[in-house]
Protein backbone atom coordinates (compact mmCIF):
# COMPACT_ATOMS: atom_id res chain seq x y z
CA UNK A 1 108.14 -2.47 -35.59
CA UNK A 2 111.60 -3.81 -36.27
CA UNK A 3 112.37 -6.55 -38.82
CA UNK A 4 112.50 -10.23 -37.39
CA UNK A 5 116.05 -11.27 -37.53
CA UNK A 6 115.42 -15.41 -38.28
CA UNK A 7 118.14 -17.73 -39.11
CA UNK A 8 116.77 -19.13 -41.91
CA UNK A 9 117.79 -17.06 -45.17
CA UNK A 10 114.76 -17.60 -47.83
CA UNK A 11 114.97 -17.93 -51.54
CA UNK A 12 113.19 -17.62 -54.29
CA UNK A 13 114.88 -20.33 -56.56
CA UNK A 14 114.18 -24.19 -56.97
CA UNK A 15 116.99 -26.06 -57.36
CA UNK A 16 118.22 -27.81 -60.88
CA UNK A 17 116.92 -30.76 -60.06
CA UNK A 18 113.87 -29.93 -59.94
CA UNK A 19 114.03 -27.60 -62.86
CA UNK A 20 115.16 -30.73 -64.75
CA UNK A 21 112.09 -32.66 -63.63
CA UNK A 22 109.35 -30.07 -64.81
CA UNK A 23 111.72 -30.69 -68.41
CA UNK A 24 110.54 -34.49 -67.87
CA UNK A 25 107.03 -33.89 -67.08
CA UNK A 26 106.67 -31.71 -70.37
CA UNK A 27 108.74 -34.35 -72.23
CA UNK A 28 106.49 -36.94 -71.05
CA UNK A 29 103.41 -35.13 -71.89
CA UNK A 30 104.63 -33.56 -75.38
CA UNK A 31 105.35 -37.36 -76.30
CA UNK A 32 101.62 -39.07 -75.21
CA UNK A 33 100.39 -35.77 -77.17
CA UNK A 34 102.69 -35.94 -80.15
CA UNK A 35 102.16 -39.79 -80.52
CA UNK A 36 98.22 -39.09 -80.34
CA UNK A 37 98.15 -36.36 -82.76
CA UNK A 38 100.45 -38.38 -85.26
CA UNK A 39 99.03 -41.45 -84.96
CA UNK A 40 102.49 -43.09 -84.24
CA UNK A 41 101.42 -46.44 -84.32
CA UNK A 42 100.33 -46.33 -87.89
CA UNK A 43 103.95 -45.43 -89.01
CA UNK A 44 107.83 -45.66 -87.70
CA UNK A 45 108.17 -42.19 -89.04
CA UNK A 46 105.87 -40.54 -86.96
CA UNK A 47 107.01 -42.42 -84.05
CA UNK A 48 110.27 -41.08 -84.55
CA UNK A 49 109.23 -37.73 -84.46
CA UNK A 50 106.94 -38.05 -81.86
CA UNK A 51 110.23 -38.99 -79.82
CA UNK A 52 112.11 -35.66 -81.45
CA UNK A 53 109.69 -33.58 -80.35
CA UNK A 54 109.52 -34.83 -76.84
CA UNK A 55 113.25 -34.49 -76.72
CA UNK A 56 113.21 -30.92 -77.75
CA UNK A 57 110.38 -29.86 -75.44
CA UNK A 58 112.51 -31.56 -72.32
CA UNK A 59 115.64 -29.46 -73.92
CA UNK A 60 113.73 -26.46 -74.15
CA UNK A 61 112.04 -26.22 -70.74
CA UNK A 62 114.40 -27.78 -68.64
CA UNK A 63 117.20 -24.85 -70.45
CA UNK A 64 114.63 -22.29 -69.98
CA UNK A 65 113.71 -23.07 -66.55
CA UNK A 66 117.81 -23.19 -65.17
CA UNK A 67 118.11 -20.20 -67.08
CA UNK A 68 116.02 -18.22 -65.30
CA UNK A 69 116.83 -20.42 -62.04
CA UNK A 70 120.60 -18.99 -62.45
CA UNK A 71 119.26 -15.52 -62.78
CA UNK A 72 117.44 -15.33 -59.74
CA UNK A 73 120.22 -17.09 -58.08
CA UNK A 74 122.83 -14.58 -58.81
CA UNK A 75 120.49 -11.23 -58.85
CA UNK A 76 121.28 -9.15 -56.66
CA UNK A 77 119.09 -6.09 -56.72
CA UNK A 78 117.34 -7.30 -53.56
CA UNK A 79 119.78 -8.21 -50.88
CA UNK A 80 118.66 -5.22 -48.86
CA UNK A 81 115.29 -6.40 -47.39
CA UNK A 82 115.65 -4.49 -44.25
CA UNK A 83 112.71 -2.37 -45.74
CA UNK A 84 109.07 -2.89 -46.40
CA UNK A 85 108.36 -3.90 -49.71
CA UNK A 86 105.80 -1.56 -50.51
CA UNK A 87 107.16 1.51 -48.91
C-alpha cells in the first residue's frame, strides 16, 4: 500500500503561546497552593513569597516547556516518514 500523499504537513509541537499558558496555569496553581500552605494572610512575608514562588514555577515551566518546544521544532531525525514506523 503506498503512503497517502495529504497536503496538510503534521507536527508534533504546540506553539509558544500555548507553552506560555501551561507556565500560567502552574503559576496560578503554585500561588493558591503556596498561599494555603503558608498561611499568607497571617503575614506580608509569606505573602511575598507565596508570589516568588509562583513567579518561579511560571519561569520554570513555561522555559522548560519552549525548550523542548524548540527542540522538536528544529529535530530533524524524522523528516523521512515515507516508511512505516515500526518496520
Amino acid at each position: 500500500m503506498a503512503p497517502s500523499k495529504s497536503g496538510k504537513k503534521s507536527t508534533s509541537t504546540v506553539s509558544y503561546k500555548d507553552a506560555l499558558k501551561a507556565g500560567l496555569v502552574c503559576g496560578v496553581v503554585v500561588l493558591i497552593l503556596a498561599i494555603i500552605v503558608t498561611r499568607a494572610w497571617q503575614d506580608g512575608t509569606a505573602f511575598g513569597f507565596a508570589f516568588l514562588y509562583a513567579g518561579v514555577a511560571f519561569v520554570a515551566v513555561s522555559g522548560v516547556a519552549c525548550i523542548l518546544n524548540w527542540v522538536m521544532r528544529n529535530d530533524t531525525q524524522n523528516d523521512d516518514q515515507t516508511y512505516p514506523v515500526l518496520r
